[in-house]
Structure formats: C-alpha cells, structure tokens
Protein backbone atom coordinates (compact mmCIF):
# COMPACT_ATOMS: atom_id res chain seq x y z
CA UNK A 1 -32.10 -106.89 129.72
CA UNK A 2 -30.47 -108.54 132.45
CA UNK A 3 -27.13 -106.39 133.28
CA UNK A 4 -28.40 -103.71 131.93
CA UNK A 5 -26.89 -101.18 134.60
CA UNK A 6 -23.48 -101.47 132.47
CA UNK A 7 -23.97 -99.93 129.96
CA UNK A 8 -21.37 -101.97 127.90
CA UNK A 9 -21.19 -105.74 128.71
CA UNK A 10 -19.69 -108.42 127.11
CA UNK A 11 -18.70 -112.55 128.07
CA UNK A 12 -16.22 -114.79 128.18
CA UNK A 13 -16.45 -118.00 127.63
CA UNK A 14 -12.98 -119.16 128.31
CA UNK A 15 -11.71 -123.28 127.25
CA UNK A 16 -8.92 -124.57 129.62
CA UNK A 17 -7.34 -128.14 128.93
CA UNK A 18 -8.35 -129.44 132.73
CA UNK A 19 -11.30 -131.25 133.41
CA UNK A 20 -10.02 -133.51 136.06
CA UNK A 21 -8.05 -131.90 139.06
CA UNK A 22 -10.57 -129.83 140.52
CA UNK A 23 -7.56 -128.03 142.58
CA UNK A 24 -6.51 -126.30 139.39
CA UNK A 25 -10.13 -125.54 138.20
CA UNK A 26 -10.48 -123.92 141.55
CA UNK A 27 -7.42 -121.95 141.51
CA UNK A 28 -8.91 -121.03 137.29
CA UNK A 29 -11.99 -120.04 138.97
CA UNK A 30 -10.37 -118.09 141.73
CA UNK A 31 -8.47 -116.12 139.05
CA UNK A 32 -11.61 -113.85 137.76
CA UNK A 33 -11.64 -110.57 139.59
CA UNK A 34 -14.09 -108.22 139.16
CA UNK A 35 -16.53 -109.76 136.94
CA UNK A 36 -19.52 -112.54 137.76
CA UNK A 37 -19.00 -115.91 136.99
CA UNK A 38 -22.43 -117.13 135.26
CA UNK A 39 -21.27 -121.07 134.97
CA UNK A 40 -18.53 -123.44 135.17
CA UNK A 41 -18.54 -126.84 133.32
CA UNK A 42 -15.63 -129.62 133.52
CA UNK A 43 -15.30 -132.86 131.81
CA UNK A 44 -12.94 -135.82 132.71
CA UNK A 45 -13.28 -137.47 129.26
CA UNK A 46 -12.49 -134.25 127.27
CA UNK A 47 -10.35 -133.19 129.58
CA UNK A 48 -11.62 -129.60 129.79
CA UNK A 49 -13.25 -126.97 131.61
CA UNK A 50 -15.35 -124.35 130.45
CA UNK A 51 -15.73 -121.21 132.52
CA UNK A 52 -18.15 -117.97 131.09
CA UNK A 53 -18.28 -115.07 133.08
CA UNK A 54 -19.09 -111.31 132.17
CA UNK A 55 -18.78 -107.80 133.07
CA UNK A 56 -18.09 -104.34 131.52
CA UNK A 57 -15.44 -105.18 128.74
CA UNK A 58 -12.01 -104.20 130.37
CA UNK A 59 -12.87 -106.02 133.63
CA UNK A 60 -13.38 -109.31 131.45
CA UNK A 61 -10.15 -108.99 129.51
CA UNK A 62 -8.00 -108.75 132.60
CA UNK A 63 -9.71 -111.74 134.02
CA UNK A 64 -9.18 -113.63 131.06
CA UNK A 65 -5.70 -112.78 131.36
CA UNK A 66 -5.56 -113.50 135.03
CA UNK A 67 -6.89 -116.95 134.13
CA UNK A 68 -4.72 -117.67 131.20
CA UNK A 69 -1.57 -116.67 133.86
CA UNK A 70 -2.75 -119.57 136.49
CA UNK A 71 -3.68 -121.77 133.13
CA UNK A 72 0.02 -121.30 131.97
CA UNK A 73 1.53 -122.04 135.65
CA UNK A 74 -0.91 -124.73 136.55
CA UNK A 75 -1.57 -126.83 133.35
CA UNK A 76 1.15 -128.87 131.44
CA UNK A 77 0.32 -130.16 128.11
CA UNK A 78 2.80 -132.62 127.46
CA UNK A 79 1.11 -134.56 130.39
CA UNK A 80 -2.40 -133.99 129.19
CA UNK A 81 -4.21 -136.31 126.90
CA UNK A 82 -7.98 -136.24 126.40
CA UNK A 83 -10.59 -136.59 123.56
CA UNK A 84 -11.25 -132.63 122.93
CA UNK A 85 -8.28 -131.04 120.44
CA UNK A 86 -6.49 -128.38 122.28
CA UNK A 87 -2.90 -126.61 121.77
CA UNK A 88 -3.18 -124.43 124.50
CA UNK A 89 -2.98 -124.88 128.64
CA UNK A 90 -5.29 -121.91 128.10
CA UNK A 91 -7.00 -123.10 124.97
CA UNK A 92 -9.45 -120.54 123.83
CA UNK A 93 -10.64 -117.43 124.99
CA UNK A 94 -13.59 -116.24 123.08
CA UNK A 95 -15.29 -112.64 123.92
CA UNK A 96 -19.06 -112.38 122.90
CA UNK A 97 -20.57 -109.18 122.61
CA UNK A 98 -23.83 -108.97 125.16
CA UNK A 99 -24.86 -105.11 125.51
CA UNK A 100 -23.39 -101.82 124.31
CA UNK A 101 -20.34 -103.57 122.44
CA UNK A 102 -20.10 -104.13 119.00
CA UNK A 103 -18.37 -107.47 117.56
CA UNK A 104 -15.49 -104.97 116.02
CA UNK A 105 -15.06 -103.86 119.51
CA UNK A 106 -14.86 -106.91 120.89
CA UNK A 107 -11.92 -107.90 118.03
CA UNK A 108 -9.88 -105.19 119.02
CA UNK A 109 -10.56 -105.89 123.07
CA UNK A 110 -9.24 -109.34 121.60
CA UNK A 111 -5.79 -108.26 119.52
CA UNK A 112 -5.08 -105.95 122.81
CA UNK A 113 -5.50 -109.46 125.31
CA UNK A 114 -3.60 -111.53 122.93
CA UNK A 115 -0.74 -108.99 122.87
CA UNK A 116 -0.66 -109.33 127.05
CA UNK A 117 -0.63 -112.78 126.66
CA UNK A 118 2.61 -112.60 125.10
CA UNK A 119 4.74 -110.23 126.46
CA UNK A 120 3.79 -110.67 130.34
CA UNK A 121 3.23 -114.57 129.94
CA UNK A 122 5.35 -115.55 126.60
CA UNK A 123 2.79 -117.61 125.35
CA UNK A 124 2.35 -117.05 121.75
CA UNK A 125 -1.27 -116.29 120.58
CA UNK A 126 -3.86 -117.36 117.52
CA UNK A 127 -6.47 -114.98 116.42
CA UNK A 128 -9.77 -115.95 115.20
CA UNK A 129 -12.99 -115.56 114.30
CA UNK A 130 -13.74 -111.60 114.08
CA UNK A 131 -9.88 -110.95 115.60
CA UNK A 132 -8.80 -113.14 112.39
CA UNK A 133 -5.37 -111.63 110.76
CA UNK A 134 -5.67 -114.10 107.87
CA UNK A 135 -9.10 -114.93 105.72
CA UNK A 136 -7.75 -118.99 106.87
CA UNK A 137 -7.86 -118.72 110.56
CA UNK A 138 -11.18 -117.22 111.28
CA UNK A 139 -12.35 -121.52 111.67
CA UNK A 140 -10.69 -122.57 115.21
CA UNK A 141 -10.48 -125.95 113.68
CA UNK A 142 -8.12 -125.01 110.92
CA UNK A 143 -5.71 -123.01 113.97
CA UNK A 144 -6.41 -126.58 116.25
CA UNK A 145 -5.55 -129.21 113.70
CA UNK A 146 -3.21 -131.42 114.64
CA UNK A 147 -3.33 -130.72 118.24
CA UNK A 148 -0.26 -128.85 120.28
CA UNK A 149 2.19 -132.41 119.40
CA UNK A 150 2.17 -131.14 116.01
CA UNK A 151 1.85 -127.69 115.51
CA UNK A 152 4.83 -127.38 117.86
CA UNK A 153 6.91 -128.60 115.25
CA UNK A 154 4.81 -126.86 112.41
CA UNK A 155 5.01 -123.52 113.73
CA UNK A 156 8.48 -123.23 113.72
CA UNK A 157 8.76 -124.70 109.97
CA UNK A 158 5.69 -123.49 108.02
CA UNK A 159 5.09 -119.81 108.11
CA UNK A 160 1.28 -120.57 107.31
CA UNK A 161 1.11 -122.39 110.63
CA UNK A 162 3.43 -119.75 113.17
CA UNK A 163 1.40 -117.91 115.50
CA UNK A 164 -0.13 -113.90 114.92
CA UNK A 165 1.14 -112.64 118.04
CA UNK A 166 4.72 -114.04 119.54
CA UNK A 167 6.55 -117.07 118.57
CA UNK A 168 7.33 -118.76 116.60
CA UNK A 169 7.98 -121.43 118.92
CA UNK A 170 5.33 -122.50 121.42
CA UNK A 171 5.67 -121.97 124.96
CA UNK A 172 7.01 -125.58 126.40
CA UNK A 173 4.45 -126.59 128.46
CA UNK A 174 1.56 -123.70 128.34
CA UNK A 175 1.18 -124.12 124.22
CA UNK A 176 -0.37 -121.53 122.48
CA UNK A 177 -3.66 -119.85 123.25
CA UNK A 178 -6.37 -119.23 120.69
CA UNK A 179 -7.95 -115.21 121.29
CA UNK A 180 -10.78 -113.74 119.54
CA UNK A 181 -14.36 -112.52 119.12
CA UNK A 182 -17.90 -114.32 118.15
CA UNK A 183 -21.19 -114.20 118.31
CA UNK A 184 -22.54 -116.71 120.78
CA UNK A 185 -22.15 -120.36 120.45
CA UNK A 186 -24.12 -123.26 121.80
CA UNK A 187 -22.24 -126.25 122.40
CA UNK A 188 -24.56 -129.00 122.63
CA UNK A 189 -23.36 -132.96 122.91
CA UNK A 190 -25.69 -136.06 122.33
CA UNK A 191 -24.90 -139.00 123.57
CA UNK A 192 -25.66 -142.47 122.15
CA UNK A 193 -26.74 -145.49 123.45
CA UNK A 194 -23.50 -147.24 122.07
CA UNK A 195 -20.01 -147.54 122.73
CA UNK A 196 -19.38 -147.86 119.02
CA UNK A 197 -17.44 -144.29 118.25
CA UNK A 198 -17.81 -145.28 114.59
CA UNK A 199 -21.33 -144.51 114.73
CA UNK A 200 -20.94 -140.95 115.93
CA UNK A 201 -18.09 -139.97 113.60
CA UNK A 202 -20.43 -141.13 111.09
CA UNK A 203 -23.09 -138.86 112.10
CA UNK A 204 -20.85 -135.91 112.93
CA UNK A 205 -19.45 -136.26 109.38
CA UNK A 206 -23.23 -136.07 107.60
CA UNK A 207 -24.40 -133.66 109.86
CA UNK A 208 -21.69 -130.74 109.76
CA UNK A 209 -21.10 -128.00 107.57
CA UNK A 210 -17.96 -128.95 106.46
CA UNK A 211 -19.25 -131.89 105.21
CA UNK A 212 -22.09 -130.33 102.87
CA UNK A 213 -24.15 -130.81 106.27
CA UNK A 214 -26.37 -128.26 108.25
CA UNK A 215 -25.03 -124.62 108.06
CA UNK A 216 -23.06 -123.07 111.38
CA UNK A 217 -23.13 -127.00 112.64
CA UNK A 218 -19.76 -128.07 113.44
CA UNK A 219 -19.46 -131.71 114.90
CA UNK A 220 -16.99 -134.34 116.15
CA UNK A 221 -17.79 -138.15 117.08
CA UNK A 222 -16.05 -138.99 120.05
CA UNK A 223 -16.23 -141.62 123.16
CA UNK A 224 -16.83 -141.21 126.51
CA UNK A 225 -14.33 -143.76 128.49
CA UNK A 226 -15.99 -143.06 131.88
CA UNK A 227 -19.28 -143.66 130.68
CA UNK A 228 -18.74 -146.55 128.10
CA UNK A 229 -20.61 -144.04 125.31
CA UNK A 230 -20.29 -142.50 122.16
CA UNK A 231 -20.96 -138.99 121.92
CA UNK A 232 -21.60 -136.45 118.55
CA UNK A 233 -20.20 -133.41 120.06
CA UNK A 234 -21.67 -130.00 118.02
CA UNK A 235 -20.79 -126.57 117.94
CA UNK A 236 -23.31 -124.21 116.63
CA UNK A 237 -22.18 -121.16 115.46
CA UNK A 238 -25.47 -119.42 114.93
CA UNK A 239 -28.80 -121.04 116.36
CA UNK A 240 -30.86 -118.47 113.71
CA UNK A 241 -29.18 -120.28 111.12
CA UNK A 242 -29.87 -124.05 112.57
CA UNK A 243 -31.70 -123.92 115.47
CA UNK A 244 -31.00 -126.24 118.22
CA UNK A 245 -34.02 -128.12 116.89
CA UNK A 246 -33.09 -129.25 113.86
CA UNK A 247 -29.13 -130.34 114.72
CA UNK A 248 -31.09 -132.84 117.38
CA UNK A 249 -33.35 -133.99 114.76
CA UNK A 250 -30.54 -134.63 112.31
CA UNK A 251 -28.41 -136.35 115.16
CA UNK A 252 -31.54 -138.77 116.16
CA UNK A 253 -32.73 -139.55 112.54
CA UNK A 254 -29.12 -140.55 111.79
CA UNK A 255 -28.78 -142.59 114.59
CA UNK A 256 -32.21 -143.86 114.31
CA UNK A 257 -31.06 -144.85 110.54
CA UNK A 258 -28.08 -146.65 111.99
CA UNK A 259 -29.71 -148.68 114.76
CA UNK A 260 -28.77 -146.26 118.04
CA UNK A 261 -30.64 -144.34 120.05
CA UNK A 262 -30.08 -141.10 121.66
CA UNK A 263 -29.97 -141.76 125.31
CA UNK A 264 -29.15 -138.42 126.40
CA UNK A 265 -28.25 -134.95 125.53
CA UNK A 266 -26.07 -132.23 128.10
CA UNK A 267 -25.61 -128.25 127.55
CA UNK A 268 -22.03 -127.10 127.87
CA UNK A 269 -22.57 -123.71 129.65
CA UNK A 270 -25.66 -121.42 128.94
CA UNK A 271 -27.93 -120.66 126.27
CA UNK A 272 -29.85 -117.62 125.31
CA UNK A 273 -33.52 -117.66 125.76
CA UNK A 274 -33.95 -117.44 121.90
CA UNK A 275 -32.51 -120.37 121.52
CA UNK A 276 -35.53 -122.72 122.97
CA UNK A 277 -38.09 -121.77 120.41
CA UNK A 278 -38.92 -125.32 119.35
CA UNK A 279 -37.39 -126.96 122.15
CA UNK A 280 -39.72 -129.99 122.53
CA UNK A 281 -38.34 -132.72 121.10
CA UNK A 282 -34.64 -132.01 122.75
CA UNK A 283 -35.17 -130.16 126.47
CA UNK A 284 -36.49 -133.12 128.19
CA UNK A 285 -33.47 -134.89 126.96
CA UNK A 286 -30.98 -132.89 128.00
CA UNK A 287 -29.23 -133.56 131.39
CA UNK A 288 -29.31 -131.19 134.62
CA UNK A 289 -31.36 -128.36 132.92
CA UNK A 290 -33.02 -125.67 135.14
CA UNK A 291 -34.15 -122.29 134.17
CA UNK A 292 -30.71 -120.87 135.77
CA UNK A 293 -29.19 -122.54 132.39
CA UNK A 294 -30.63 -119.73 130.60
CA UNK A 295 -27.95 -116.75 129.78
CA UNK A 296 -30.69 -114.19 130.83
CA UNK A 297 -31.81 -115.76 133.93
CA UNK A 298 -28.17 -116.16 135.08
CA UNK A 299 -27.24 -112.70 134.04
CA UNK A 300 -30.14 -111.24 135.99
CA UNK A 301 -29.00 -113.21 139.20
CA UNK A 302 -25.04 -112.58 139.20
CA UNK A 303 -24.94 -108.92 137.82
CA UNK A 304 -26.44 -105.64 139.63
C-alpha cells in the first residue's frame, strides 16, 4: 500500500479547540516534525481543527506532543465557546494503526504520550478507546460530558470523573487532553436545508447507537451560525459495521419524514478507499471531494 517503505506506520488524527484564528492553526500545523501532514480541516462554527498526519510510530507521537505543547500555549478555553464538546486546548489525540502496528501497540504508544503530556506540559490526560484504564471510558463521550466548565469542578470531587494520568485538577487554561488508540473513524456531517436545530437533534437521536439506532453511528444535531443551517454531525466508528451508505440513507429518510431536505453533506478529513463501496446516493453530495480525499491516494502522495 501507499507508505509501504515504513515498515510500521500509523496516523494521527489530532482534535484542537481552534477553528477560527488561522495564526494558531498555523503555528499547530508548524508543530509536526518529521512526519507528512495528509489534511487539515477547521471549522468556525465548531470551533475546531482537525489535523491527520502519519509516519513511522515514534515520529507521530512526538509530533502529537509537539502539537499538544503549542495547543496548551496558544489556546485558552475559558475564552472559547463553540458548538463541538471539548475539555481540552488539545482535545483529542487519537492514533490509528495503518501498516505494521497492531491496535495494542498503538495503546501503549498512547499511555507512553499521555504520560509526556503530563509531566513536561502538566496537562492531565484521559485514556480511551483501546488505551482505556476503566471498562467506562473507552466512549469519548462519556470522558467529554459536560464539557471542560464542568468537569473542572467534577474532577476534583468525584473520583469516577479525575483524570488517568495527572491531576486531579485541570490545567487552567489548556484543560485536559483525551489520548488513545482506534480503528479509523469517518466523521461525516449532513447538513439540512433548515435552520431549525430541533430537527437534527431529532434525527441524531433516532439514528445513533446510543439511542437503539444504527450500530458504530454516533450523532449530534447541531447549528451552523455562519451558515443559518442545521447540521446532524456523525461519527462512525466502523464503516464495515454501517457503511457510509446507510447512515446517509437514515439521515435523508428522517429528514425526508420530517419535511427537510439534505442540502449538503462535507467529509471531515480522509476516508479509506473501502469506505466508498456504495457511494452513489451520498458522493455527489458531499462538498469539495477530489480523489486526494482518499487516505490511500494522499498517503501515496505525501510519504516516500
């Protein structure tokens, strides 16, 4: 495959609480050393940037850290508001396993960043997903609820809610950073042709696992203030599971049900080629698509 002269390679798909001062996502960007950066994504409304880059697996842990450093130095939260949850400056840092790496591997290449974190940069870390300490915090959602206003308070009086690695008390300004390892993701956002948010919480509540929906679909209904729309926002966690086919589908036969359309749809960084079996009814909808949006294709052009 593409990258395959390292023999071990593995991405990062790293969630900072920026998406409007392109200074700072410049100075986030500048901050990976010696690994290829395959995309970068910001949003004003949610208030977050998305950067994925990869390389052999040490190389992408000390530009995560290097990142999370200018994240911590750059990025205050008690000024930031936006419509994505978040408790970190740094929010989540994710490693996927690509070639040569196993998802164990990954966890432990996660524990090892996460301790860094705190002793160089005193920010106090969350592990999830394979990197999980506890059965309860392998869901980001259950580490992210509430947001940083509350579980700065929490953390320092529930013991179910203090961080794995530092703490208890958040760092002032920089949060707390959620570190771990997945599979890949998708994130994939629909947006309606309504300004009513009502209508996409509605869908994102029938659609989602959590909800008895589709299985590895997570989903939020949110609005779009620069844009005047409501979006269903979707995570999924495994596109054998629920293929990118069928969580459209769901989204436009709810909406269809409740008198919206879907207007458009938008990738939030790359997708594996996999992933488009069945693409039909959603690729022509989705915004700013080229064949460089493909994780192969852009692995094949940024690594030797």
């Amino acid at each position: 495959m593409a990258g395959e002269g390292l023999a071990q390679l593995i991405e990062c798909v790293a969630n900072f609480s920026e998406g409007r001062d392109l200074a700072v996502i410049d100075a986030l960007v500048e901050s990976l050393h010696g690994v290829a950066l395959l995309d970068r994504t910001s949003d004003p409304d949610h208030h977050r940037s998305v950067l994925t880059f990869a390389g052999a697996p040490d190389a992408v842990a000390a530009a995560a850290f290097q990142a999370v450093r200018t994240a911590a130095a750059r990025i205050d939260l008690t000024r930031h508001t936006g419509i994505h949850p978040r408790i970190g400056a740094a929010d989540v840092i994710p490693l996927v396993p690509i070639a040569g790496v196993t998802l164990d591997e990954c966890a432990a290449l996660a524990v090892g960043l996460g301790e860094r974190i705190w002793s160089e940069l005193h920010v106090p870390v969350y592990l999830y997903e394979a990197a999980a300490r506890r059965p309860g915090r392998r869901r980001l959602e259950v580490i992210r609820r509430g947001g940083f206003e509350l579980l700065r308070h929490e953390a320092l009086t529930r013991e179910d809610r203090a961080p794995d690695i530092g703490g208890p008390a958040l760092h002032p300004t920089a949060g707390a950073t959620v570190v771990g390892a997945r599979p890949f993701l998708i994130a994939f956002n629909i947006n309606l042709d309504t300004g009513d948010v009502a209508v996409a919480r509605t869908i994102a509540a029938r659609i989602r696992e959590s909800s008895g929906g589709l299985p590895c679909v997570k989903a939020m209904g949110v609005f779009l203030a620069s844009r005047g729309l409501a979006q269903v926002t979707m995570n999924l966690t495994d596109f054998t599971v629920t293929p990118v086919h069928r969580a459209y589908e769901a989204v436009r036969d709810e909406a269809e049900h409740l008198g919206v359309r879907v207007l458009e749809s938008e990738l939030i960084g790359l997708i594996p080629r996999a992933a488009l079996a069945g693409s039909e009814p959603w690729l022509p909808t989705v915004r700013d698509f080229d064949e460089s949006r493909i994780l192969e294709n852009r692995l094949r052009s940024a690594l030797p």
